[in-house]
Protein backbone atom coordinates (compact mmCIF):
# COMPACT_ATOMS: atom_id res chain seq x y z
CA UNK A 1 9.28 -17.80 18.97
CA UNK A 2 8.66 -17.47 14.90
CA UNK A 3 4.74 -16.31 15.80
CA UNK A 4 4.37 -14.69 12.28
CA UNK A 5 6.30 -18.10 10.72
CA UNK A 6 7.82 -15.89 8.31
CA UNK A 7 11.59 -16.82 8.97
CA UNK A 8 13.81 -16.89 6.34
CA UNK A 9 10.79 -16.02 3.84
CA UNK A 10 11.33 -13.90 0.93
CA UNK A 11 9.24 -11.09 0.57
CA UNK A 12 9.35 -8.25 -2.41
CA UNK A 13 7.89 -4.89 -1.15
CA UNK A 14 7.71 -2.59 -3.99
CA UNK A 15 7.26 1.27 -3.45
CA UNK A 16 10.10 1.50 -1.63
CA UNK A 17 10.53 5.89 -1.26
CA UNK A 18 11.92 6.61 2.03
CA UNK A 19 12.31 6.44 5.78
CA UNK A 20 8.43 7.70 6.06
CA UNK A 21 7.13 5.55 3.23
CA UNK A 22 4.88 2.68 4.20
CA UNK A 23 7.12 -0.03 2.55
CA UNK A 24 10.14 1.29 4.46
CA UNK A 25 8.29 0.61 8.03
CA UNK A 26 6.69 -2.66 6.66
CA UNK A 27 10.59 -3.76 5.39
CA UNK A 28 11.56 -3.13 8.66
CA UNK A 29 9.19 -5.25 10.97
CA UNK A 30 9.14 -7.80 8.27
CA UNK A 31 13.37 -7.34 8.91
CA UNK A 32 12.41 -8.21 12.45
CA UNK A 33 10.37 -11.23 12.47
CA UNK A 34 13.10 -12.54 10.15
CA UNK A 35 12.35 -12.37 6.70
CA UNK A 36 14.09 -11.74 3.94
CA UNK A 37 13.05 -8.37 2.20
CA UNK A 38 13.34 -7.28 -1.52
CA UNK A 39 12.70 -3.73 -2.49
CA UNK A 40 11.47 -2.80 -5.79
CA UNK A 41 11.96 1.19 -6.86
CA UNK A 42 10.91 3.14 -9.66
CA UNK A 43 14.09 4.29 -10.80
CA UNK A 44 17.97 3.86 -11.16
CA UNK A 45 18.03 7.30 -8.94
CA UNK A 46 15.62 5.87 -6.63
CA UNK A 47 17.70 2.89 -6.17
CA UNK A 48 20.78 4.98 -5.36
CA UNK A 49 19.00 7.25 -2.65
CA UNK A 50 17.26 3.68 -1.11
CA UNK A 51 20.43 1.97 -0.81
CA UNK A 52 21.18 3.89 1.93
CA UNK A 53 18.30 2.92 4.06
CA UNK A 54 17.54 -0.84 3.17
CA UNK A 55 20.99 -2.46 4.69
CA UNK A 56 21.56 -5.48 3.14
CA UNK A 57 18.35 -5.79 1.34
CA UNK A 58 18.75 -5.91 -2.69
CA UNK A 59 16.80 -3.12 -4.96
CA UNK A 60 15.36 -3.43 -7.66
CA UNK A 61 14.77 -1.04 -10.48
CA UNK A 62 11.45 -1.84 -12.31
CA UNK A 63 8.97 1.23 -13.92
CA UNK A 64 5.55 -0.46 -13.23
CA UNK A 65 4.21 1.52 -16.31
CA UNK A 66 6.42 -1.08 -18.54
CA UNK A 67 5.35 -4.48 -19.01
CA UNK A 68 9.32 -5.40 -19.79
CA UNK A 69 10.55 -3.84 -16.69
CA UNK A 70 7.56 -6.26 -14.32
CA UNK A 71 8.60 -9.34 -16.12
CA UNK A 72 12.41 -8.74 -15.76
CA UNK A 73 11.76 -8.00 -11.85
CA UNK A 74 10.16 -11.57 -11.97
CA UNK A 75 12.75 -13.32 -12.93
CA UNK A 76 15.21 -11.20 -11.08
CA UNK A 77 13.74 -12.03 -7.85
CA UNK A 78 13.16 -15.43 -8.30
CA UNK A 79 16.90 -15.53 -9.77
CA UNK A 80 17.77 -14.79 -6.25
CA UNK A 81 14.96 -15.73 -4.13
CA UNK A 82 13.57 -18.58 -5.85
CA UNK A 83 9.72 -19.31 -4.59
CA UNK A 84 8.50 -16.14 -2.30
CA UNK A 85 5.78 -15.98 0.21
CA UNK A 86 4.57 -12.59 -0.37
CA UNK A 87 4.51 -9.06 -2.40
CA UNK A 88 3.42 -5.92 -0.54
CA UNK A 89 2.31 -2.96 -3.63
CA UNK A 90 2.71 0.10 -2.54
CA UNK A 91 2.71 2.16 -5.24
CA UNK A 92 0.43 5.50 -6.00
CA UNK A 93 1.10 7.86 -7.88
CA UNK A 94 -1.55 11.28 -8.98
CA UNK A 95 -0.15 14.36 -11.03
CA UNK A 96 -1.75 17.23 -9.50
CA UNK A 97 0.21 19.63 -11.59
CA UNK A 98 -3.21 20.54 -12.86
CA UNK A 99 -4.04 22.39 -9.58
CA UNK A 100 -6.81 22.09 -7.25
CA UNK A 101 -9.69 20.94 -9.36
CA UNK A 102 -13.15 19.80 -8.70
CA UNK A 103 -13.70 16.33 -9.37
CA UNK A 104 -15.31 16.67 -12.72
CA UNK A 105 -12.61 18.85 -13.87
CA UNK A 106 -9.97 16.21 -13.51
CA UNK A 107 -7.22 15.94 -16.81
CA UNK A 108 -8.36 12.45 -18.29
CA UNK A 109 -4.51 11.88 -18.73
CA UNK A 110 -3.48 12.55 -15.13
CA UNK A 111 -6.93 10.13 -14.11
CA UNK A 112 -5.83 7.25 -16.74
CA UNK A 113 -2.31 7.57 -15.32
CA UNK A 114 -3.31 7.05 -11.78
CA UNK A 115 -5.32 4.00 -12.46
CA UNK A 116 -2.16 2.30 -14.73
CA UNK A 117 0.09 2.92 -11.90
CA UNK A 118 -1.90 3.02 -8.59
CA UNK A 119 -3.86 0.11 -9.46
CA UNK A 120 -3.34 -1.90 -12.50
CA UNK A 121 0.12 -1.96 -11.27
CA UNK A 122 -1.20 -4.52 -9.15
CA UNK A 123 -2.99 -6.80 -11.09
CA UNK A 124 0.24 -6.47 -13.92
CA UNK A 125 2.33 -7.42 -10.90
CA UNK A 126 0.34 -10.28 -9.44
CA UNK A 127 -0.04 -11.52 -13.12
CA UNK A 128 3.66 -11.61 -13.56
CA UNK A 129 4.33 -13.53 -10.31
CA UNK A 130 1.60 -15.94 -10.32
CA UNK A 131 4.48 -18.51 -10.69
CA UNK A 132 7.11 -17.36 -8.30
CA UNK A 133 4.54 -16.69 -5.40
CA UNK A 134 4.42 -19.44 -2.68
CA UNK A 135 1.28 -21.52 -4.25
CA UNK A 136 0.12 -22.85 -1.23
CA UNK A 137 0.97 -19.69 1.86
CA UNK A 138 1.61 -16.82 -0.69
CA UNK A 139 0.47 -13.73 -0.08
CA UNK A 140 -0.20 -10.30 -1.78
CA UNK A 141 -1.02 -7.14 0.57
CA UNK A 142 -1.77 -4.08 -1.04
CA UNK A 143 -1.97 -0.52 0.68
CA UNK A 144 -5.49 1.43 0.21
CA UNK A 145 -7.27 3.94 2.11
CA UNK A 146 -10.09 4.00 4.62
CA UNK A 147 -12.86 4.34 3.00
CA UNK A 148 -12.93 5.73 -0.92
CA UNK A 149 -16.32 7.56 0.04
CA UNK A 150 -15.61 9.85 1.75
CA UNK A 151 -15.41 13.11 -1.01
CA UNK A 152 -12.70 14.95 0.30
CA UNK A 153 -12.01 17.76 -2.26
CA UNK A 154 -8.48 17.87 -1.44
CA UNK A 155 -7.59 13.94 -2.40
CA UNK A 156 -9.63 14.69 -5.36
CA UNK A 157 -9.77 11.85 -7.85
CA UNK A 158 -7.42 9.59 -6.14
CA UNK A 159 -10.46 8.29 -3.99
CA UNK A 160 -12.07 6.47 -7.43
CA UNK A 161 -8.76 4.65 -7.91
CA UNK A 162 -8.06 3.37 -4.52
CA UNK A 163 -11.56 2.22 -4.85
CA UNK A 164 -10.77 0.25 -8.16
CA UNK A 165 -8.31 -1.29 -6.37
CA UNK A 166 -10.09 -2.16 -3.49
CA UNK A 167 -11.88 -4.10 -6.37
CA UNK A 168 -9.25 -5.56 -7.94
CA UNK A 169 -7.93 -7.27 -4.62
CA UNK A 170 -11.59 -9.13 -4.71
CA UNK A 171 -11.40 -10.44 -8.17
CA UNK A 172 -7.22 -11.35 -8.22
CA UNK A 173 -8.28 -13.11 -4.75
CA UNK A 174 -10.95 -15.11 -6.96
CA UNK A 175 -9.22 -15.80 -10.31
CA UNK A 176 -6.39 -17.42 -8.26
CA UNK A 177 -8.04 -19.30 -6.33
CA UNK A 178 -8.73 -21.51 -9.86
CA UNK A 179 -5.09 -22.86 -8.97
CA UNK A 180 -3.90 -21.68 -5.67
CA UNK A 181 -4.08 -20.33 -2.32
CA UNK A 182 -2.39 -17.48 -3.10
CA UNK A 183 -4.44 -14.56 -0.80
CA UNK A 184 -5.19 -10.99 -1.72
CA UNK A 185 -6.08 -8.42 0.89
CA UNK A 186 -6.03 -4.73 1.40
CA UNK A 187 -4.66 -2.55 4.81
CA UNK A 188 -6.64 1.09 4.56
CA UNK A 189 -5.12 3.43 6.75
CA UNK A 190 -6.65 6.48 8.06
CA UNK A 191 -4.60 9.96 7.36
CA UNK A 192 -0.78 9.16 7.57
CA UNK A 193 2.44 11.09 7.70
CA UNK A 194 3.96 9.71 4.52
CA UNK A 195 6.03 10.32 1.51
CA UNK A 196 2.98 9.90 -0.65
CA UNK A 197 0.79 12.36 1.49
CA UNK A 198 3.35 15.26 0.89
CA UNK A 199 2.40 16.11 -2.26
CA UNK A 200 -1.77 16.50 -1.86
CA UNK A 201 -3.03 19.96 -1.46
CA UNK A 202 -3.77 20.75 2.19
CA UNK A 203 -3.58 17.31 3.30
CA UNK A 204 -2.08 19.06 6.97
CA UNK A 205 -5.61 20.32 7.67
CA UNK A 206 -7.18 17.09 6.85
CA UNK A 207 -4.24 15.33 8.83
CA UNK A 208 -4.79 17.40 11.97
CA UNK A 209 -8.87 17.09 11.47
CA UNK A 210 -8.53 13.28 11.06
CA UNK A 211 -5.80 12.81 14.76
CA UNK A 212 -8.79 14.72 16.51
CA UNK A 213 -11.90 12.40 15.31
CA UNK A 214 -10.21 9.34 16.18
CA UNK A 215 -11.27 7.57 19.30
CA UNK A 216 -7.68 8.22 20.90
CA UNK A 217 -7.13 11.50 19.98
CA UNK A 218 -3.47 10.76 18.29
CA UNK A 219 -3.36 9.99 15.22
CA UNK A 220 -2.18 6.43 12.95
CA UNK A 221 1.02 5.20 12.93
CA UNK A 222 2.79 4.16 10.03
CA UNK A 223 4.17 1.60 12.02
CA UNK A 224 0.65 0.45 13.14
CA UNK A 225 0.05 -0.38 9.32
CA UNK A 226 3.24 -2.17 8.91
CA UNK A 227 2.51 -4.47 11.13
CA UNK A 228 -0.89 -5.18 9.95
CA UNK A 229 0.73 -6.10 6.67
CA UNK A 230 3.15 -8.34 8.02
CA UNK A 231 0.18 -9.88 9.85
CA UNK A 232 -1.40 -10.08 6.23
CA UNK A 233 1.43 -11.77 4.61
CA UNK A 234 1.92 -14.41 7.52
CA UNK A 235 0.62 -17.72 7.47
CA UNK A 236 -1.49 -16.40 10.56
CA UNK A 237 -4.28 -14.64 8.65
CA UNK A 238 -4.59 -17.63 7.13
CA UNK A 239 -8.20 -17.49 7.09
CA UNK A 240 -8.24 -13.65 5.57
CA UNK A 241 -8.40 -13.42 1.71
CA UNK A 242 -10.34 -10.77 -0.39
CA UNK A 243 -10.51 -8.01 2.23
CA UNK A 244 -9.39 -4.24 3.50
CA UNK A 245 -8.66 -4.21 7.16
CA UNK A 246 -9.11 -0.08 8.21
CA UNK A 247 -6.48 0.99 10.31
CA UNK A 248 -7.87 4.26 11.48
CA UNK A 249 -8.12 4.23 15.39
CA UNK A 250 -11.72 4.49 15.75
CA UNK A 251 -11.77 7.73 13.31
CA UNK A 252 -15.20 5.97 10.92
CA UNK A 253 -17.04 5.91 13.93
CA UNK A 254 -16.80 9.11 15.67
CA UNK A 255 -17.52 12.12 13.19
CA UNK A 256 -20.32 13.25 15.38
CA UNK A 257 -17.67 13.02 18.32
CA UNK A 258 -19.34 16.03 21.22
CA UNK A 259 -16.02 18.06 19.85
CA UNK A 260 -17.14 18.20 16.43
CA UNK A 261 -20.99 19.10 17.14
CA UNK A 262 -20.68 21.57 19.89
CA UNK A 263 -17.98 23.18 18.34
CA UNK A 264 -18.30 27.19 18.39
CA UNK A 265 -19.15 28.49 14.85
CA UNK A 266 -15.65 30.43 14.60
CA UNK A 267 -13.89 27.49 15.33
């Protein structure tokens, strides 16, 4: 049974990194309820070392920073796709060459950059395929946080642009829906092992602090947010436009877990 209806669907993920990466896991459930997947990647390079893990699934190269390079991916994909029925961003990006800084110590450069590619990526993107996305069942899920307060020193200014982009999904959601049903939504995972999470200072500690306050003790799966995005992009969240569904096991609710308020002070 087709319960997601997303058979034979075309579908361009774009963020494509590696096995650990959110849009690898999300290519491959999509892969199982039968769509077709296309993988956008930063990079010639990129393209070479994805090739080995997205089977028959085409790459494409497209720099998300260049105008040029979002409007040639267009007209790639529908060259081969025609009409898709959804477009999964996963893209962020944060130089923290800089060091460990304190929020208001943040390089305006590196901050600027983070908002062109983390989120206005987005909007460029959606912009771009406002004519090749399925009018009336299309879809576009992008990949957040849990919550962009919470002022974790370590994630530093990263938290601001997730929450411009939480934003963003709101008002893309509401410009096209002036001349379609295309739907915008967010999935905002609590602490994950991923490719993007490797390179933020001491995100282990926060990783291991963030498994224990969630209701289950075990942390979320980057599988678990996979297939809340191919739930996203299926006709069956039909009803769902304009929102972030948290993914975080319970963690929001429970930071005054017994464990975290009886804890002995050298623990």
């Amino acid at each position: 049974m087709d319960f997601l209806e997303l058979k034979d669907k075309p579908i361009l993920i774009c963020g494509l990194a590696n096995r650990k990466s959110v849009a690898y896991h999300a290519g491959a459930v999509l892969a199982e309820a039968g769509a077709r997947v296309l993988y956008s990647v930063r990079s010639e390079e990129r393209k070479r070392q994805v090739e080995k893990i997205a089977g028959d699934a085409p790459v494409f190269v497209c720099d998300v920073a260049d105008q040029a390079q979002i409007d040639r991916l267009r007209d790639d994909v529908a060259a081969q796709a025609g009409t898709i029925q959804g477009l999964v961003h996963s893209l962020a990006f944060a130089d923290y060459s800089a060091g460990w800084l304190p929020f208001h110590e943040t390089p305006r450069g590196a901050f600027l950059q983070a908002v062109d590619l983390s989120c206005f990526s987005l909007v460029a993107l959606a912009n771009a395929f406002r004519d090749v996305l399925d009018r009336n069942t299309g879809s576009v899920v992008a990949v957040s946080i849990s919550t962009t307060r919470m002022a974790a020193e370590n994630y530093g200014y990263m938290a601001p642009i997730k929450a411009a982009l939480d934003s963003s999904i709101c008002f893309l959601a509401k410009s096209f829906s002036q001349f379609s049903q295309v739907r915008f939504n967010a999935v905002s995972p609590g602490l994950l092992k991923s490719s993007a999470s490797a390179g933020i200072p001491g995100y282990v500690e926060s990783y291991l602090y963030a498994e224990r306050a969630t209701l289950r003790k075990r942390a979320v799966e980057t599988r678990e947010v996979a297939n809340a995005i191919a739930f996203l992009l299926s006709p069956r969240s039909s009803g769902i436009n304009a929102q972030g569904l948290v993914i975080d096991a319970g963690m929001a609710i429970n930071y005054f877990d017994n464990e975290f308020v009886h804890r002995k002070p050298e623990e």
